[in-house]
PDB file of N, CA and C in Angstrom:
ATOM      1  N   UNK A   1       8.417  19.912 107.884  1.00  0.00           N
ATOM      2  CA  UNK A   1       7.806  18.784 108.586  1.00  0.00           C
ATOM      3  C   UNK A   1       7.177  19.286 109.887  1.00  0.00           C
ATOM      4  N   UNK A   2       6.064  18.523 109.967  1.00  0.00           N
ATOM      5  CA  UNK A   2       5.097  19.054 111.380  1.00  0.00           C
ATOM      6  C   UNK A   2       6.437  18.205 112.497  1.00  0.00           C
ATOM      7  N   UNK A   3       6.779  19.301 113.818  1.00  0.00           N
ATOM      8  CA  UNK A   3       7.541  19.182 114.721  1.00  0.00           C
ATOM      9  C   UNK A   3       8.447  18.334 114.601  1.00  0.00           C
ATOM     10  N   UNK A   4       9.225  18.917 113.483  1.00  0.00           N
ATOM     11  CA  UNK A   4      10.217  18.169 113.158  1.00  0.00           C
ATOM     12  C   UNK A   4      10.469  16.801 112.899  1.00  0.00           C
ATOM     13  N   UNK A   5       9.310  16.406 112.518  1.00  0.00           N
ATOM     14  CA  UNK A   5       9.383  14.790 112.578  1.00  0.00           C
ATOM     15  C   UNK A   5       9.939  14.499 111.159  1.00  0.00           C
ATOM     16  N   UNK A   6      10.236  13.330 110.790  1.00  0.00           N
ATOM     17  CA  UNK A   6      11.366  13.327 109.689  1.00  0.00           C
ATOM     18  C   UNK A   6       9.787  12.089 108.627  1.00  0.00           C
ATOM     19  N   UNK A   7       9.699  12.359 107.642  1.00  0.00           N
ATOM     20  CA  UNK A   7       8.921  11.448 106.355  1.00  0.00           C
ATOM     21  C   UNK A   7       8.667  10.163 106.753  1.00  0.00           C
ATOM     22  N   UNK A   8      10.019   9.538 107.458  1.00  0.00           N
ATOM     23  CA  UNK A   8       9.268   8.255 108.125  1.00  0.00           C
ATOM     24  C   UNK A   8       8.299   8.549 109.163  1.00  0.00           C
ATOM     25  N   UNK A   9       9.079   9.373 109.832  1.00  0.00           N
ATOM     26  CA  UNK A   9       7.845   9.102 110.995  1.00  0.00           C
ATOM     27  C   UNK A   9       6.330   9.672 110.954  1.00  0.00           C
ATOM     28  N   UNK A  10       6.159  10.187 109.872  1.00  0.00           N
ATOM     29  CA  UNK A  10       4.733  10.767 109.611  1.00  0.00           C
ATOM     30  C   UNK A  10       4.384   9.817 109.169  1.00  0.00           C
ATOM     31  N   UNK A  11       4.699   9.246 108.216  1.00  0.00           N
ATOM     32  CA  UNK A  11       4.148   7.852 107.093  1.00  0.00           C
ATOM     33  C   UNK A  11       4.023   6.682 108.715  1.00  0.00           C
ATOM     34  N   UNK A  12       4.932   6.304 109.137  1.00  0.00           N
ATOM     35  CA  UNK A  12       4.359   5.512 109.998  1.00  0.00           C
ATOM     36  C   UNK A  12       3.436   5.669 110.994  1.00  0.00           C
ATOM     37  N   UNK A  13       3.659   7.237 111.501  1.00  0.00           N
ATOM     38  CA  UNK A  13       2.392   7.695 112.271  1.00  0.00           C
ATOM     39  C   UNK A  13       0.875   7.354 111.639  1.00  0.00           C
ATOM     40  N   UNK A  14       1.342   7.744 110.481  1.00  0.00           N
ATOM     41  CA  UNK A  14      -0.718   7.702 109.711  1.00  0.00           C
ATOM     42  C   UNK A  14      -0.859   6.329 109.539  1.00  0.00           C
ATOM     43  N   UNK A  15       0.059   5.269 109.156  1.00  0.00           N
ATOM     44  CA  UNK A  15      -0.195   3.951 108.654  1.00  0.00           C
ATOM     45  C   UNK A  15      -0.402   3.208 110.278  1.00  0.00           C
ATOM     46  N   UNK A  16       0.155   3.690 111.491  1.00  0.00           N
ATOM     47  CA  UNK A  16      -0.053   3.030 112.838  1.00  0.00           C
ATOM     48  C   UNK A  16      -1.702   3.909 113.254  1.00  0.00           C
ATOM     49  N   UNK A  17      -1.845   5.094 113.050  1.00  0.00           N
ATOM     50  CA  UNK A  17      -3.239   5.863 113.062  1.00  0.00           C
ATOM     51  C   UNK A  17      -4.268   4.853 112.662  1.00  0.00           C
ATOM     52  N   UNK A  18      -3.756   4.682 110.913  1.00  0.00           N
ATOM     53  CA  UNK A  18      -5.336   3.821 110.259  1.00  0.00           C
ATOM     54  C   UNK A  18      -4.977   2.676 110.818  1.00  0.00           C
ATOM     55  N   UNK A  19      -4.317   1.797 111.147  1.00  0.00           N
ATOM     56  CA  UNK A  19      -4.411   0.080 111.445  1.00  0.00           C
ATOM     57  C   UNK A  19      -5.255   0.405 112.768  1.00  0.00           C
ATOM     58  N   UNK A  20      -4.698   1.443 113.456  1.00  0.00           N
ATOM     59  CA  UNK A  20      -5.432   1.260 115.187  1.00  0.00           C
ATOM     60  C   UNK A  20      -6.791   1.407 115.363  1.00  0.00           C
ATOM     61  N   UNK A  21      -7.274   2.673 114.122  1.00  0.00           N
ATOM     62  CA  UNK A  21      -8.354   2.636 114.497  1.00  0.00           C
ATOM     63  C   UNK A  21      -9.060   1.629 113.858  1.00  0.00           C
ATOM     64  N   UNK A  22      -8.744   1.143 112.756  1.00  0.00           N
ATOM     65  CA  UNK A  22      -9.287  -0.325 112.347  1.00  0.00           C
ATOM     66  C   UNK A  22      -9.545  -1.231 113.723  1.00  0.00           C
ATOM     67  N   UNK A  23      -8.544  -1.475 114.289  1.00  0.00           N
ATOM     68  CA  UNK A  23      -8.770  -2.379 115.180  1.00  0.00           C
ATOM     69  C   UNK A  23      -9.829  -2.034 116.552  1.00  0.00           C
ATOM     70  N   UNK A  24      -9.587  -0.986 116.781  1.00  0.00           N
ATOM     71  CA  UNK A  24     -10.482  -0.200 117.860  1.00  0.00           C
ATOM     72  C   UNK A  24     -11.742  -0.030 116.932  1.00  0.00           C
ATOM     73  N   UNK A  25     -11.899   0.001 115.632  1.00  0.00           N
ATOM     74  CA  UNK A  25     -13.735   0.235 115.132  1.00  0.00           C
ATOM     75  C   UNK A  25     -14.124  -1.313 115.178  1.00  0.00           C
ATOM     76  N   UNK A  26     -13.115  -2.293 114.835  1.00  0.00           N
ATOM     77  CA  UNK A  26     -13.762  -4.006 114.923  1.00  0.00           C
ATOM     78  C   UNK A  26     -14.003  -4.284 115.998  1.00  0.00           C
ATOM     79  N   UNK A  27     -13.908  -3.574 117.513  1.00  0.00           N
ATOM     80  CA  UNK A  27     -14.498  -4.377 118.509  1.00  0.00           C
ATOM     81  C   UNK A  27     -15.612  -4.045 118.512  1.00  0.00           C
ATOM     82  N   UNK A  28     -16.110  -2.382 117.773  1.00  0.00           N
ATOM     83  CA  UNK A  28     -17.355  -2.272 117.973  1.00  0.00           C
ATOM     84  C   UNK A  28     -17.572  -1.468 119.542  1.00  0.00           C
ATOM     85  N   UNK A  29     -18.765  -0.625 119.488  1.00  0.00           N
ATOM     86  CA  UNK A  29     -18.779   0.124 120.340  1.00  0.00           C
ATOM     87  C   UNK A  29     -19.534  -0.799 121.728  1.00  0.00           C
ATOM     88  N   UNK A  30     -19.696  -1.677 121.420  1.00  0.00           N
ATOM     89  CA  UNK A  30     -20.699  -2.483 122.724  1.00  0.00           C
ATOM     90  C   UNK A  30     -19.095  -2.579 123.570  1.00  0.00           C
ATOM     91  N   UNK A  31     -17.807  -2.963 122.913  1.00  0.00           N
ATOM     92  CA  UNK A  31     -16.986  -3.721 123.601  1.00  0.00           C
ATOM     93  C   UNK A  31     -16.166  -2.045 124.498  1.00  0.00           C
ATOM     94  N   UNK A  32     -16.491  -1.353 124.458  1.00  0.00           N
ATOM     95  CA  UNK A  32     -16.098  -0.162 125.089  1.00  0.00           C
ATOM     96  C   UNK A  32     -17.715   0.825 125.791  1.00  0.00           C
ATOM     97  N   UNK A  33     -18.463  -0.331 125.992  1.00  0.00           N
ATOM     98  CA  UNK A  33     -19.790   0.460 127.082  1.00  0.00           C
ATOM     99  C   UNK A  33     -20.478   1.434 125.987  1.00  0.00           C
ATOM    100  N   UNK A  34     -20.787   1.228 124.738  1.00  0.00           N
ATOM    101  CA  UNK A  34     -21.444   2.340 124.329  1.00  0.00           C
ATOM    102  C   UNK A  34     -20.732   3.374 123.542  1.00  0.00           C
ATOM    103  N   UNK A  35     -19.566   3.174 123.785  1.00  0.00           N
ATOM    104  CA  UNK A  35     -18.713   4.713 123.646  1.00  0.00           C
ATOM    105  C   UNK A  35     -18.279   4.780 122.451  1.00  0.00           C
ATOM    106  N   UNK A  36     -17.983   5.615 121.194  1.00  0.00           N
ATOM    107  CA  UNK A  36     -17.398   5.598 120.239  1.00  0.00           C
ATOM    108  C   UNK A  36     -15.929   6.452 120.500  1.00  0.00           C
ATOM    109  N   UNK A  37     -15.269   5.447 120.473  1.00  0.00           N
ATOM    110  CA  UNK A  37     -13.802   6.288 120.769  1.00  0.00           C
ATOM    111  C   UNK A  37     -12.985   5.672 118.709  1.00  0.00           C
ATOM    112  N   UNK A  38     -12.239   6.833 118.789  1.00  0.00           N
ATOM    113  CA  UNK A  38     -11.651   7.652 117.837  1.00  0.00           C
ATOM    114  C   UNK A  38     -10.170   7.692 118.088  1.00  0.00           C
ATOM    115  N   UNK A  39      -9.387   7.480 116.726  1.00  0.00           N
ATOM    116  CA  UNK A  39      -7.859   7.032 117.286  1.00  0.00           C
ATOM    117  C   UNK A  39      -7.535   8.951 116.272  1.00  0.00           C
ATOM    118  N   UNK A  40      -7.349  10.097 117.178  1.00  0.00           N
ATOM    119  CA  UNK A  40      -6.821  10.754 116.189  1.00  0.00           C
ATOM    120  C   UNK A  40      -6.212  11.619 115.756  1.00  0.00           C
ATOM    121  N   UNK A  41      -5.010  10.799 116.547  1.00  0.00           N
ATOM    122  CA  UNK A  41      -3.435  11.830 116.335  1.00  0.00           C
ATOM    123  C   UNK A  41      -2.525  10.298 117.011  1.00  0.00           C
ATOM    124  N   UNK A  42      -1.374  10.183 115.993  1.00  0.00           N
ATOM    125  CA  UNK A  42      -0.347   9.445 116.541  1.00  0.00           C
ATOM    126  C   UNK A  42       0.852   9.608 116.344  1.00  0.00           C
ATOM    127  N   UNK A  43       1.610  10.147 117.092  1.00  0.00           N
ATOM    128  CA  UNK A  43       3.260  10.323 117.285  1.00  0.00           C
ATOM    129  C   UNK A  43       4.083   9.355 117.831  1.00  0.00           C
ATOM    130  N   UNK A  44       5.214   9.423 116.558  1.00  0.00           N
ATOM    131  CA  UNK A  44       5.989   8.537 116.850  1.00  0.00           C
ATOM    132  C   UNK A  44       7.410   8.903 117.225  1.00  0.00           C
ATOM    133  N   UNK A  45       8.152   7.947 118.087  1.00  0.00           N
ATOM    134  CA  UNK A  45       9.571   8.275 118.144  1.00  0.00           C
ATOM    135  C   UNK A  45      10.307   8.415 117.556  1.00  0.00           C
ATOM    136  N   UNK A  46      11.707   9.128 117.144  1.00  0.00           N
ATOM    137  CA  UNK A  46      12.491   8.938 115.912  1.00  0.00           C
ATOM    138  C   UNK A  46      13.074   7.789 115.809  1.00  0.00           C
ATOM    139  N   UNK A  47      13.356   7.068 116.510  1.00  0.00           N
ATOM    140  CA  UNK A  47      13.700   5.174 116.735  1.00  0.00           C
ATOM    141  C   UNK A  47      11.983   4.708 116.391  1.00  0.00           C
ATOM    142  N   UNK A  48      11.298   5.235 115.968  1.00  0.00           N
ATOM    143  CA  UNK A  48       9.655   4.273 115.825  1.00  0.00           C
ATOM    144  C   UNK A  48       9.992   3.079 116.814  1.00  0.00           C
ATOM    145  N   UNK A  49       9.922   3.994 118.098  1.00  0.00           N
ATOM    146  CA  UNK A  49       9.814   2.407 119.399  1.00  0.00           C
ATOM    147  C   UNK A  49       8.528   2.615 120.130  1.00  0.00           C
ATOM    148  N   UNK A  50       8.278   4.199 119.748  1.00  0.00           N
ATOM    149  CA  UNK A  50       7.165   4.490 120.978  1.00  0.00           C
ATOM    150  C   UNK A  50       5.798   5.318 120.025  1.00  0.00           C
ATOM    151  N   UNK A  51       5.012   5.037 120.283  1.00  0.00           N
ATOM    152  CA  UNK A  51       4.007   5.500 119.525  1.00  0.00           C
ATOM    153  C   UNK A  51       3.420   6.007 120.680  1.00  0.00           C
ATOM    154  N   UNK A  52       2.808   7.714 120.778  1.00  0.00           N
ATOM    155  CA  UNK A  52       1.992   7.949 121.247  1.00  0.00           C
ATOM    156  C   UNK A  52      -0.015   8.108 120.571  1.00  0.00           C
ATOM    157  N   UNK A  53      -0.517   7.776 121.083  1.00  0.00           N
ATOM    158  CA  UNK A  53      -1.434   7.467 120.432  1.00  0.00           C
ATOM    159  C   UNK A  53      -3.221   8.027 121.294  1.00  0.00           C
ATOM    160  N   UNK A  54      -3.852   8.885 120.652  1.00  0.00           N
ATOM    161  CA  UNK A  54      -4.608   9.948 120.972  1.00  0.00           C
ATOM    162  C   UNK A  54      -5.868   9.765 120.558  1.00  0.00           C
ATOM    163  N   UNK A  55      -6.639   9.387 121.718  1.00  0.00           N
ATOM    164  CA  UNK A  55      -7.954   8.967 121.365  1.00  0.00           C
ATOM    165  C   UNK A  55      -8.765   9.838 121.822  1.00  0.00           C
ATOM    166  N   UNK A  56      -9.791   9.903 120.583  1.00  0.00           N
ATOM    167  CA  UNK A  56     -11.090  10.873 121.496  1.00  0.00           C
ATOM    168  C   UNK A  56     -12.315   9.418 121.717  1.00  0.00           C
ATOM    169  N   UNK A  57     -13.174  10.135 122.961  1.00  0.00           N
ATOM    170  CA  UNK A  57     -13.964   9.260 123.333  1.00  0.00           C
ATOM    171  C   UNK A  57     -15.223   9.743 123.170  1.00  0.00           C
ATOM    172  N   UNK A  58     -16.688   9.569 122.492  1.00  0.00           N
ATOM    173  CA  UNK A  58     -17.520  10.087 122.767  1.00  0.00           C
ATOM    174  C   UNK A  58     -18.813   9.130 123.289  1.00  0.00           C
ATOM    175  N   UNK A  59     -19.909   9.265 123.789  1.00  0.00           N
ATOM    176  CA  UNK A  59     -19.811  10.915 124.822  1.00  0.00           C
ATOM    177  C   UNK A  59     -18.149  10.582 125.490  1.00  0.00           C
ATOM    178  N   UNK A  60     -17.552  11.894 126.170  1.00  0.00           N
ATOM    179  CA  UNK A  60     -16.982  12.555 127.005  1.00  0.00           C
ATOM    180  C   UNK A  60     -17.614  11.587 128.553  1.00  0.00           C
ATOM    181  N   UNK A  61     -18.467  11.902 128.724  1.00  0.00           N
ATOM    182  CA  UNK A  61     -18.672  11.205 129.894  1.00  0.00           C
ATOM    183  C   UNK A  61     -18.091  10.131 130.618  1.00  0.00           C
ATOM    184  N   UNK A  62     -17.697   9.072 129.155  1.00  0.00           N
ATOM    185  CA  UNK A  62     -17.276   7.340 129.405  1.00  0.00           C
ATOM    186  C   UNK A  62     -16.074   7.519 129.480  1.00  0.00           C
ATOM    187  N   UNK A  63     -14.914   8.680 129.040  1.00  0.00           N
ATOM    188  CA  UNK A  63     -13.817   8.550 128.562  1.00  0.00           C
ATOM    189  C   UNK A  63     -12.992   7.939 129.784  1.00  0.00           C
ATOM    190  N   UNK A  64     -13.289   8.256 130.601  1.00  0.00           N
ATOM    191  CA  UNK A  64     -12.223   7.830 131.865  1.00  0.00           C
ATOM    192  C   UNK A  64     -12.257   6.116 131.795  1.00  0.00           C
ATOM    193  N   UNK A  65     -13.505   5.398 131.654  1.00  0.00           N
ATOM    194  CA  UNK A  65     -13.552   4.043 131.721  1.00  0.00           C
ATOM    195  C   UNK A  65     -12.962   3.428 130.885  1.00  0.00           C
ATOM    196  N   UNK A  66     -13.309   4.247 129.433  1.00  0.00           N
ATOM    197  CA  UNK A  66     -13.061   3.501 127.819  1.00  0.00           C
ATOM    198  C   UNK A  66     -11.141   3.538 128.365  1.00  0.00           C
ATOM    199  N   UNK A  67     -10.620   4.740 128.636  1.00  0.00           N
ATOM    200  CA  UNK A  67      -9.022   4.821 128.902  1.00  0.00           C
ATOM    201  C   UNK A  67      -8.496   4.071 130.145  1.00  0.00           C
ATOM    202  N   UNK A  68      -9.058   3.662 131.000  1.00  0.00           N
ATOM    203  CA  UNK A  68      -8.679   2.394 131.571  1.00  0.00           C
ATOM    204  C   UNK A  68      -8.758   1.356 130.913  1.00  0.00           C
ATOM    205  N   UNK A  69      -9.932   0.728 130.375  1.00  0.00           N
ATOM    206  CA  UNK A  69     -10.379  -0.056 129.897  1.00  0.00           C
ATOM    207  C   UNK A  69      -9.178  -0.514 128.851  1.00  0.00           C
ATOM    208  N   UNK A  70      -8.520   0.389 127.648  1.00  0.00           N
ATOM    209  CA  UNK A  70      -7.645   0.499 126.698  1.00  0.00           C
ATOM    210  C   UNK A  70      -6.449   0.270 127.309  1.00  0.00           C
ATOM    211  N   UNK A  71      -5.753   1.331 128.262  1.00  0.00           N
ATOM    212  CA  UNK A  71      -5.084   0.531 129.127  1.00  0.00           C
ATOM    213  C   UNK A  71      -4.754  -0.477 129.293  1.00  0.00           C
ATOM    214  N   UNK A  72      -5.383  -1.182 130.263  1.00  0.00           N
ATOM    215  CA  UNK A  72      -5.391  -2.492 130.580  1.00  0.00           C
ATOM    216  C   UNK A  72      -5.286  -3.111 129.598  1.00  0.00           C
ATOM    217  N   UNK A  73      -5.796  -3.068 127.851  1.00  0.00           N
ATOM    218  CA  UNK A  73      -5.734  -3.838 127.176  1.00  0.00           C
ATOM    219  C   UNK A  73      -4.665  -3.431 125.975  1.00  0.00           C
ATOM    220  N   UNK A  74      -3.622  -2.783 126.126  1.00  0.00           N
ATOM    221  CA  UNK A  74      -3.061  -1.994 125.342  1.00  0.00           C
ATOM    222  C   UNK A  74      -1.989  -3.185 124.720  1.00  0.00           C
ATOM    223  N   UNK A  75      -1.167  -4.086 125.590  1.00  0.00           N
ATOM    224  CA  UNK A  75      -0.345  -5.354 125.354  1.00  0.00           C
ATOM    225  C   UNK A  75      -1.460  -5.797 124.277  1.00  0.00           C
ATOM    226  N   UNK A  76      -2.701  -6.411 124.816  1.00  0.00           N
ATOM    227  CA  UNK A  76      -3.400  -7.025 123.273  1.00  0.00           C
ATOM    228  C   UNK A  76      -2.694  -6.162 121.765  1.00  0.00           C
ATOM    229  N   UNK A  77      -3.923  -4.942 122.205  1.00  0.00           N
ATOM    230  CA  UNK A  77      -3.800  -4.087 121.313  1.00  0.00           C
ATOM    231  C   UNK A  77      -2.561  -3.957 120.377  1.00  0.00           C
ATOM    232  N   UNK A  78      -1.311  -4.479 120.660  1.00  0.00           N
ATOM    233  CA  UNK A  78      -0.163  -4.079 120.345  1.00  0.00           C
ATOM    234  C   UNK A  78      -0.071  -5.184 119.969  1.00  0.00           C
ATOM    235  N   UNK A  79      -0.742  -6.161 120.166  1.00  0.00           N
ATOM    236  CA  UNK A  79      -0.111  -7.663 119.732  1.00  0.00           C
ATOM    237  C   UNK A  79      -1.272  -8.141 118.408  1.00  0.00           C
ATOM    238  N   UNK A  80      -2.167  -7.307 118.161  1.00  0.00           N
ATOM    239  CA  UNK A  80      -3.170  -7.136 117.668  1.00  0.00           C
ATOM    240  C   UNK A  80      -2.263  -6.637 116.136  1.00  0.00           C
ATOM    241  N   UNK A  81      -1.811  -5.279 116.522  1.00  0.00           N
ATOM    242  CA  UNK A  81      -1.087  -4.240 115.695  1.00  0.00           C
ATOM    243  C   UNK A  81      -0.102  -4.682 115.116  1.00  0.00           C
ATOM    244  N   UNK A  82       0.513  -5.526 116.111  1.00  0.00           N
ATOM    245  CA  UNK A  82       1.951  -6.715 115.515  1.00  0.00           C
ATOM    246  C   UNK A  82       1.455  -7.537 114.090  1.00  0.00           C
ATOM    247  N   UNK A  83       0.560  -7.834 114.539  1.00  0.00           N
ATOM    248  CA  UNK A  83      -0.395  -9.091 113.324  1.00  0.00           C
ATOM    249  C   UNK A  83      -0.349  -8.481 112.062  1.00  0.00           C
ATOM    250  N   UNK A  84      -0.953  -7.156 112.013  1.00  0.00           N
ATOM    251  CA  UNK A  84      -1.519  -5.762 111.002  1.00  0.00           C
ATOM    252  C   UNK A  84       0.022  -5.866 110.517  1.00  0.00           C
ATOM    253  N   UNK A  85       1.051  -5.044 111.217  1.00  0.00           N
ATOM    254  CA  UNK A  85       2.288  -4.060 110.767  1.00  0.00           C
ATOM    255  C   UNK A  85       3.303  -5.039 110.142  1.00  0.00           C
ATOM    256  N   UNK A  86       3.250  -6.580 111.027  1.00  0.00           N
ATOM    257  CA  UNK A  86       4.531  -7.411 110.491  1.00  0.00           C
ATOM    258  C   UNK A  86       5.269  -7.309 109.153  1.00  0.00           C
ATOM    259  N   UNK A  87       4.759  -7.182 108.322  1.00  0.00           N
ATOM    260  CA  UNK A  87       5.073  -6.874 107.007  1.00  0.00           C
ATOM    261  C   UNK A  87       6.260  -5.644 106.534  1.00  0.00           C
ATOM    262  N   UNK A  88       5.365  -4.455 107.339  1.00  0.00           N
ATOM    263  CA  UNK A  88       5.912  -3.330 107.491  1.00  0.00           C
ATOM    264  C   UNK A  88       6.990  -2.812 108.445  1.00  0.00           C
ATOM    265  N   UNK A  89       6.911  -3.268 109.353  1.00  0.00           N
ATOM    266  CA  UNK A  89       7.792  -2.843 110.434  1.00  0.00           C
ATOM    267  C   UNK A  89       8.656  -3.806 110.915  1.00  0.00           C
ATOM    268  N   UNK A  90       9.565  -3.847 111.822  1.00  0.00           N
ATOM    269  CA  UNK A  90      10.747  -4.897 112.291  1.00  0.00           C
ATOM    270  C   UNK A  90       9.890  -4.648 114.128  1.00  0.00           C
ATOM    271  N   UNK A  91      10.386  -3.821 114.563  1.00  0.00           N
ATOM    272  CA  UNK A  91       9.593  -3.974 115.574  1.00  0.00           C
ATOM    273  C   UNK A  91       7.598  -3.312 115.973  1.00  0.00           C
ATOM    274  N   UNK A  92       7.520  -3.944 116.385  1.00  0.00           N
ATOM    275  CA  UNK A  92       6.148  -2.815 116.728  1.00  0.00           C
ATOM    276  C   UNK A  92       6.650  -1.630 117.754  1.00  0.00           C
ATOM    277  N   UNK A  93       5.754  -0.748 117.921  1.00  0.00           N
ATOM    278  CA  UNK A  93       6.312   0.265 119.032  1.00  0.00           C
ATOM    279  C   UNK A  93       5.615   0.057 120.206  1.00  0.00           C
ATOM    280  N   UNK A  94       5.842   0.370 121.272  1.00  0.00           N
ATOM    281  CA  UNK A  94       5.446   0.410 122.089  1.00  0.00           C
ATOM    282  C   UNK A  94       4.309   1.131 122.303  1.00  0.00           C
ATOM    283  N   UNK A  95       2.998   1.389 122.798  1.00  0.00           N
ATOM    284  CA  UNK A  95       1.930   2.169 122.342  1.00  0.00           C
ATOM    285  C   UNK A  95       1.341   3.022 123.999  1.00  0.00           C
ATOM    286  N   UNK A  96       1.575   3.817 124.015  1.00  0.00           N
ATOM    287  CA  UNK A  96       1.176   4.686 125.246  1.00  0.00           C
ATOM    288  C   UNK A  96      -0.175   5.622 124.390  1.00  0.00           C
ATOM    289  N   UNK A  97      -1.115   5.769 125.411  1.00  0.00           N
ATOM    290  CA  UNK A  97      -2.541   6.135 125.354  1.00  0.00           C
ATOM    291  C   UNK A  97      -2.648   7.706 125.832  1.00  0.00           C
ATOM    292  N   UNK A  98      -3.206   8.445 125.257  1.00  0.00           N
ATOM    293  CA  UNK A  98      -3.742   9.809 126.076  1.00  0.00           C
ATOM    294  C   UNK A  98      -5.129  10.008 125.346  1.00  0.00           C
ATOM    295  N   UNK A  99      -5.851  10.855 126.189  1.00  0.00           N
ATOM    296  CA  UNK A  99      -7.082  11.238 125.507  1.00  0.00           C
ATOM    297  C   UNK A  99      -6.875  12.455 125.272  1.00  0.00           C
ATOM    298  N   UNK A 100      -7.632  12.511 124.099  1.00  0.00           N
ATOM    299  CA  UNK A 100      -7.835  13.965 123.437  1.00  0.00           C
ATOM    300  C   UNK A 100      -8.661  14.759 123.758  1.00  0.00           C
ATOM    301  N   UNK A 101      -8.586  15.714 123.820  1.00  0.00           N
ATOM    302  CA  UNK A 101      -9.922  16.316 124.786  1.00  0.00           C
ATOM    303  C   UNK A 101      -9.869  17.849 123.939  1.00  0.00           C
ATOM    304  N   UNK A 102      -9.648  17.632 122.586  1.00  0.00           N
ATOM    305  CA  UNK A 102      -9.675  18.482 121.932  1.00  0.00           C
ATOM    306  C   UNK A 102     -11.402  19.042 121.551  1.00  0.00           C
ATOM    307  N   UNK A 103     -11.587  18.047 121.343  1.00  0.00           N
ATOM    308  CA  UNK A 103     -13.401  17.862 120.912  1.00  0.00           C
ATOM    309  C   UNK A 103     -14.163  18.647 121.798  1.00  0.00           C
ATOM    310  N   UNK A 104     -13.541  18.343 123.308  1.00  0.00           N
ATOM    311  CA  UNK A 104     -14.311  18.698 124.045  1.00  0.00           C
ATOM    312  C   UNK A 104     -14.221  20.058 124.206  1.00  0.00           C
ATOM    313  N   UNK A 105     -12.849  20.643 124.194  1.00  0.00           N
ATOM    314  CA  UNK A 105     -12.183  22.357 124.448  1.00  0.00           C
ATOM    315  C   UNK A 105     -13.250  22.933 123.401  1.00  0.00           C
ATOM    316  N   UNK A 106     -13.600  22.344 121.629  1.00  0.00           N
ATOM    317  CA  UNK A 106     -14.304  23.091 120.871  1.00  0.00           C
ATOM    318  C   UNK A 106     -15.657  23.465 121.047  1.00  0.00           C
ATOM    319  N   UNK A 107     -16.130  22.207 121.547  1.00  0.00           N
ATOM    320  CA  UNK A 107     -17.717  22.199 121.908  1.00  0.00           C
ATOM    321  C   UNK A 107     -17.569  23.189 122.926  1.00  0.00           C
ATOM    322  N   UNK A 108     -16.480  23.550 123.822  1.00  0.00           N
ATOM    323  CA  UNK A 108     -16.975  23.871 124.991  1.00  0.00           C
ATOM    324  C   UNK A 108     -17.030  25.394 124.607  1.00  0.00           C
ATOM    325  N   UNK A 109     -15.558  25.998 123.996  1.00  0.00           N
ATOM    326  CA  UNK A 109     -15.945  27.308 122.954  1.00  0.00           C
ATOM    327  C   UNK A 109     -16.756  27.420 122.256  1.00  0.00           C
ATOM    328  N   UNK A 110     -17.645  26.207 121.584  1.00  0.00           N
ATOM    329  CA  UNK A 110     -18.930  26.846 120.903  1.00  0.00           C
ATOM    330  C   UNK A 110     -20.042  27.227 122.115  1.00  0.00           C
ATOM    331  N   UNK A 111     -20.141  26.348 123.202  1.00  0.00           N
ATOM    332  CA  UNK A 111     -21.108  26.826 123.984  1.00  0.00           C
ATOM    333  C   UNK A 111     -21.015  28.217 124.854  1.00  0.00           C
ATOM    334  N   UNK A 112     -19.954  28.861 124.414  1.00  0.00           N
ATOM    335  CA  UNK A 112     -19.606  29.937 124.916  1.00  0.00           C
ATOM    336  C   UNK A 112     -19.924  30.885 124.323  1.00  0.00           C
ATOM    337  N   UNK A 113     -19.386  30.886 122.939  1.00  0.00           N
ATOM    338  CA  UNK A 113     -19.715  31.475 121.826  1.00  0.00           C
ATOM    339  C   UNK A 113     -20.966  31.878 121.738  1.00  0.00           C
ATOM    340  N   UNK A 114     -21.918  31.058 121.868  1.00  0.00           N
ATOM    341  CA  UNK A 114     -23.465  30.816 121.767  1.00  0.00           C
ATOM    342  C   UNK A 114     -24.140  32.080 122.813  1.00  0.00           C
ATOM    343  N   UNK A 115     -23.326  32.478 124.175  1.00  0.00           N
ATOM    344  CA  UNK A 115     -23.803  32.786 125.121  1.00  0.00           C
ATOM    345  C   UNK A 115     -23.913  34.560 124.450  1.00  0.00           C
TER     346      UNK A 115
END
């Protein structure tokens, strides 16, 4: 298992992955300034209380706004996710935000590469 995480928590990681970004592609990129942000990596607790949850933002430029922006709206978001998971889950998890800035480390080695 990737870092020891145990079958549930991968299965719920990918099934909390696809619902989120469902919900983050239905607002549509107008409702985040333009930005296409990307849900894509989510770790969960071994109690599934806490979901960490890993967005890329593109452009790079907006990311600081789009991650306030998410922030601030993360209670929705979760109450959003509640609606989606009820079925599946007893509680929702709690959902903490980081950006990924993986995208950006590659591009930035290709432009290096290039040199």
């Amino acid at each position: 298992m990737e870092n020891g995480a145990s079958k549930r928590q991968l299965q719920v990681a990918r099934e909390l992955q696809k619902d989120l970004a469902e919900i983050i592609r239905s607002k549509g990129m107008a409702a985040f300034g333009g930005a296409m942000v990307s849900v894509t990596e989510v770790r969960i607790s071994p109690d599934l209380s806490v979901a960490k949850v890993y967005l890329s933002v593109f452009p790079s430029s907006k990311a600081e706004a789009v991650m306030e922006q998410i922030n601030e709206n993360s209670r929705a978001l979760r109450g959003e996710l509640g609606h989606v998971v009820a079925k599946q889950m007893r509680i929702v998890p709690e959902l903490a935000f980081f950006l990924d800035t993986s995208l950006d480390y590659a591009e930035h080695i290709g432009e290096l590469l290039k040199k």
